[in-house]
N, C-alpha and C. Protein backbone atom coordinates (compact mmCIF):
# COMPACT_ATOMS: atom_id res chain seq x y z
N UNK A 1 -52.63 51.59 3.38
CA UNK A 1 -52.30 50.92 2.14
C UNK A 1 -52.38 49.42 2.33
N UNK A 2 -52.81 48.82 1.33
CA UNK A 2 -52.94 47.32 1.43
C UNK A 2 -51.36 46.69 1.21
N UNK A 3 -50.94 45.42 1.60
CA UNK A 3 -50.07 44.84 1.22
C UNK A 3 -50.10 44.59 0.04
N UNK A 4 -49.08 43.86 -1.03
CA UNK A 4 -48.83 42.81 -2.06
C UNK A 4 -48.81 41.55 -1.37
N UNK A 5 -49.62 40.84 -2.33
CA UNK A 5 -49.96 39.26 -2.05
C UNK A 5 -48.29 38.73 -2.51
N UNK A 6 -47.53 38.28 -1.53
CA UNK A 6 -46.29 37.40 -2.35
C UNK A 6 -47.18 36.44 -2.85
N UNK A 7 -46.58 35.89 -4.35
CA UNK A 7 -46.43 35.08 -4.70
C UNK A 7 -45.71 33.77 -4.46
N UNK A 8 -46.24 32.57 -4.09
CA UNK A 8 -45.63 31.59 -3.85
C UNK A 8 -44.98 31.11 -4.38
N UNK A 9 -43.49 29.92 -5.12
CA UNK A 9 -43.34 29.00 -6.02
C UNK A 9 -42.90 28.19 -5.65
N UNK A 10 -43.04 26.79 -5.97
CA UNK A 10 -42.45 25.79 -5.46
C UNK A 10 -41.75 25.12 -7.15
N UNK A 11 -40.61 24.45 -6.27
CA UNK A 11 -39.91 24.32 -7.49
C UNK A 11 -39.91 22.38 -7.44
N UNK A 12 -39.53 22.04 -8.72
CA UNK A 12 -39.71 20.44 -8.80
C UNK A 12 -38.40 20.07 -9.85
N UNK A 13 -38.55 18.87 -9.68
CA UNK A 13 -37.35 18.38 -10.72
C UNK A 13 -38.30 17.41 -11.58
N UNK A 14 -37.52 17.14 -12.74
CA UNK A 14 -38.14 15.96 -13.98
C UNK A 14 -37.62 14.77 -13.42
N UNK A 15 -38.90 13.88 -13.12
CA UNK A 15 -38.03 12.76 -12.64
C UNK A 15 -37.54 12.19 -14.12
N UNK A 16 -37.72 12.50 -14.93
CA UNK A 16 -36.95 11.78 -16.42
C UNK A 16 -35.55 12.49 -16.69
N UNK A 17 -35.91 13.85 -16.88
CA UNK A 17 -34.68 14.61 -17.30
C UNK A 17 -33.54 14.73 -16.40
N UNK A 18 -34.46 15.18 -15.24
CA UNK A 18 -33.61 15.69 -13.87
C UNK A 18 -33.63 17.23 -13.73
N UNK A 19 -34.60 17.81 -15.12
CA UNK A 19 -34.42 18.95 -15.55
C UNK A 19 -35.04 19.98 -14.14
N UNK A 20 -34.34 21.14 -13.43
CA UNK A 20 -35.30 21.94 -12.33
C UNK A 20 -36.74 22.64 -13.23
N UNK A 21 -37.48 22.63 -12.46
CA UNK A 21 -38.46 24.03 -13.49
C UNK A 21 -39.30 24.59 -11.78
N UNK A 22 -40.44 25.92 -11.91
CA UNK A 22 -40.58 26.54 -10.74
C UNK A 22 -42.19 26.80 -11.26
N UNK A 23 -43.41 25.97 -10.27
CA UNK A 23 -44.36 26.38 -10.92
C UNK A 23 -45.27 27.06 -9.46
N UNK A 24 -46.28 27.80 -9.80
CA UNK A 24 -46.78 28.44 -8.54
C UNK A 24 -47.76 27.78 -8.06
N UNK A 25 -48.26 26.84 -8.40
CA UNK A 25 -49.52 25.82 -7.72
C UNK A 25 -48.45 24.62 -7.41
N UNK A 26 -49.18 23.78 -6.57
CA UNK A 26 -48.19 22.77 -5.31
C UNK A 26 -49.09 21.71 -5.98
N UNK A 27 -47.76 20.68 -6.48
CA UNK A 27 -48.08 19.65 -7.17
C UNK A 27 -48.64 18.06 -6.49
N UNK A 28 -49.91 17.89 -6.56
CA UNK A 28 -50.37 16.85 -5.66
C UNK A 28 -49.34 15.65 -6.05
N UNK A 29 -48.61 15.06 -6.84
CA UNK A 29 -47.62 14.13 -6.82
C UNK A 29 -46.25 14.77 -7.62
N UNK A 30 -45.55 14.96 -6.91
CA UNK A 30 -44.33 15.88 -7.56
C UNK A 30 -43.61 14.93 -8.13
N UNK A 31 -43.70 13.71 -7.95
CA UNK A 31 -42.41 12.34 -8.19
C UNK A 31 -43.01 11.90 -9.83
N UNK A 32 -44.15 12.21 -10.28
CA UNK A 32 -44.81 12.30 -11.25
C UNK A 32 -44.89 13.19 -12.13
N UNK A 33 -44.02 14.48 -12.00
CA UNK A 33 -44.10 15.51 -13.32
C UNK A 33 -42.73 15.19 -14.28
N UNK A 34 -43.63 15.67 -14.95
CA UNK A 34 -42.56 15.45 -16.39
C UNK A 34 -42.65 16.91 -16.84
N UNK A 35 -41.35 17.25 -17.57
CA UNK A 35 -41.40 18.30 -18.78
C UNK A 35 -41.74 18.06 -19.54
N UNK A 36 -42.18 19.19 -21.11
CA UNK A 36 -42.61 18.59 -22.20
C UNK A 36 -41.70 17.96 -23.13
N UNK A 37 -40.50 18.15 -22.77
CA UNK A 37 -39.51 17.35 -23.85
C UNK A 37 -39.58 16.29 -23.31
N UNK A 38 -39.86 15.97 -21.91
CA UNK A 38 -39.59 14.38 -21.99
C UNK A 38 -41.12 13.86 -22.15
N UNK A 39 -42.07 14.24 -22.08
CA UNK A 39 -43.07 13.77 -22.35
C UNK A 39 -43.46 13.51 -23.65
N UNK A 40 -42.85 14.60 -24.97
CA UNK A 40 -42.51 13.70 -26.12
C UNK A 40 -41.99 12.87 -26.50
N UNK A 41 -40.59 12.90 -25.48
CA UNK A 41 -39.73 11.76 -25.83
C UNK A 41 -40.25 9.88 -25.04
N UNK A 42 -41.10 10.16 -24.65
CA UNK A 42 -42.01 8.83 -24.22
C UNK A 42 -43.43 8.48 -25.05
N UNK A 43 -43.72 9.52 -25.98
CA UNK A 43 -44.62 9.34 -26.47
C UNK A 43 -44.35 10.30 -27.96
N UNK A 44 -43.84 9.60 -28.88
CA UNK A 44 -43.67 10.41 -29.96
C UNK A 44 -44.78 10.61 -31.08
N UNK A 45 -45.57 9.64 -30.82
CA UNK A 45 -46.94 9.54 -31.61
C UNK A 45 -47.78 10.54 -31.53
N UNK A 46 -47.43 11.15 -30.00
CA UNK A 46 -48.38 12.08 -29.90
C UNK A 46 -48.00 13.65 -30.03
N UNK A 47 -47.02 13.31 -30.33
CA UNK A 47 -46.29 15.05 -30.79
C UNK A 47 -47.00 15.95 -32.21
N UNK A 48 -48.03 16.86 -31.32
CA UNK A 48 -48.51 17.30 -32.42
C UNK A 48 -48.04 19.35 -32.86
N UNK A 49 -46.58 19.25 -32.57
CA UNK A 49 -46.42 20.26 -32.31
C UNK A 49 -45.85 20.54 -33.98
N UNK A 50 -45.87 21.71 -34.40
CA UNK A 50 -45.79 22.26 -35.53
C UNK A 50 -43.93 21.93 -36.04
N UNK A 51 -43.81 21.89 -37.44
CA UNK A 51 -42.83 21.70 -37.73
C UNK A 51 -41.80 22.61 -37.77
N UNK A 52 -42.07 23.64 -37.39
CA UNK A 52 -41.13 25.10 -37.25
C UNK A 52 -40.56 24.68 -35.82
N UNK A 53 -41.52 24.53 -35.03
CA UNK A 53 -41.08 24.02 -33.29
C UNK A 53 -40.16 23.59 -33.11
N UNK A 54 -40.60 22.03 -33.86
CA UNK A 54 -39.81 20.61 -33.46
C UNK A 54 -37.94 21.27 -34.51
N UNK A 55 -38.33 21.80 -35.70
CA UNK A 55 -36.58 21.94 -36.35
C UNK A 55 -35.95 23.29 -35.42
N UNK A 56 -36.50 24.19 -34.81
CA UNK A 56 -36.09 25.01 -34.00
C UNK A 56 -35.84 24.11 -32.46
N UNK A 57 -35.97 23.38 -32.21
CA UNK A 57 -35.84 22.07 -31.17
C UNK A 57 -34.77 20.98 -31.38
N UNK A 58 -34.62 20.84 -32.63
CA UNK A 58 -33.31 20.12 -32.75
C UNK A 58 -34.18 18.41 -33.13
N UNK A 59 -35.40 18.51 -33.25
CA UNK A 59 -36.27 17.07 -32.92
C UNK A 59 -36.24 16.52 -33.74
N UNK A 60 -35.54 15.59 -34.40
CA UNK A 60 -35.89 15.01 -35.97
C UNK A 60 -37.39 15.07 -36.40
N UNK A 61 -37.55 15.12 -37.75
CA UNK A 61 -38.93 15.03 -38.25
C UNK A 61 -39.07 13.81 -38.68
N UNK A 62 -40.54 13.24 -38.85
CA UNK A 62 -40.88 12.35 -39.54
C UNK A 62 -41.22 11.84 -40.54
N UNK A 63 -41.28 10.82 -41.20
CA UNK A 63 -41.49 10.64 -42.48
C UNK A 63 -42.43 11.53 -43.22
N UNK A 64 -43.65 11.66 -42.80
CA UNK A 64 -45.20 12.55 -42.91
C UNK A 64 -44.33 13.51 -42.97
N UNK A 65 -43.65 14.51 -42.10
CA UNK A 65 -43.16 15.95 -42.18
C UNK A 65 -42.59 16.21 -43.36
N UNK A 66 -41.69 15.17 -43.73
CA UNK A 66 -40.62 15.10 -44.90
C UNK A 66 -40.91 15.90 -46.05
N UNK A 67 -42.34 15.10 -46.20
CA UNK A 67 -42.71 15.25 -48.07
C UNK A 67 -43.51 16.51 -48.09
């Protein structure tokens, strides 16, 4: 019988949040990942995530969303 391949994970922290998360590829600069909440929260212009998301998120909406 063949073995099972373990799966590897290496785990990282947000250097913004501080938030833990666990991903299975090994991050060539780990001091450099962000989550996606904080990566909206540095760039809100670019939040193109649906408006069901962001009010299930707690994210204020924007003027555009409003109307």
């Amino acid at each position: 019988m063949k073995r099972r391949r373990e799966k590897i994970t290496y785990n990282y922290e947000c250097s913004l949040t501080g938030e833990q998360f666990v991903t299975t590829a090994k991050a060539p600069n780990p001091k450099d990942l962000l989550t996606v909440k904080a990566y909206y929260e540095m760039n809100p212009d670019m939040d193109d995530r649906p408006a069901v998301t962001k009010k299930k998120l707690g994210v204020p909406a924007t003027n555009e969303e409003k109307h």
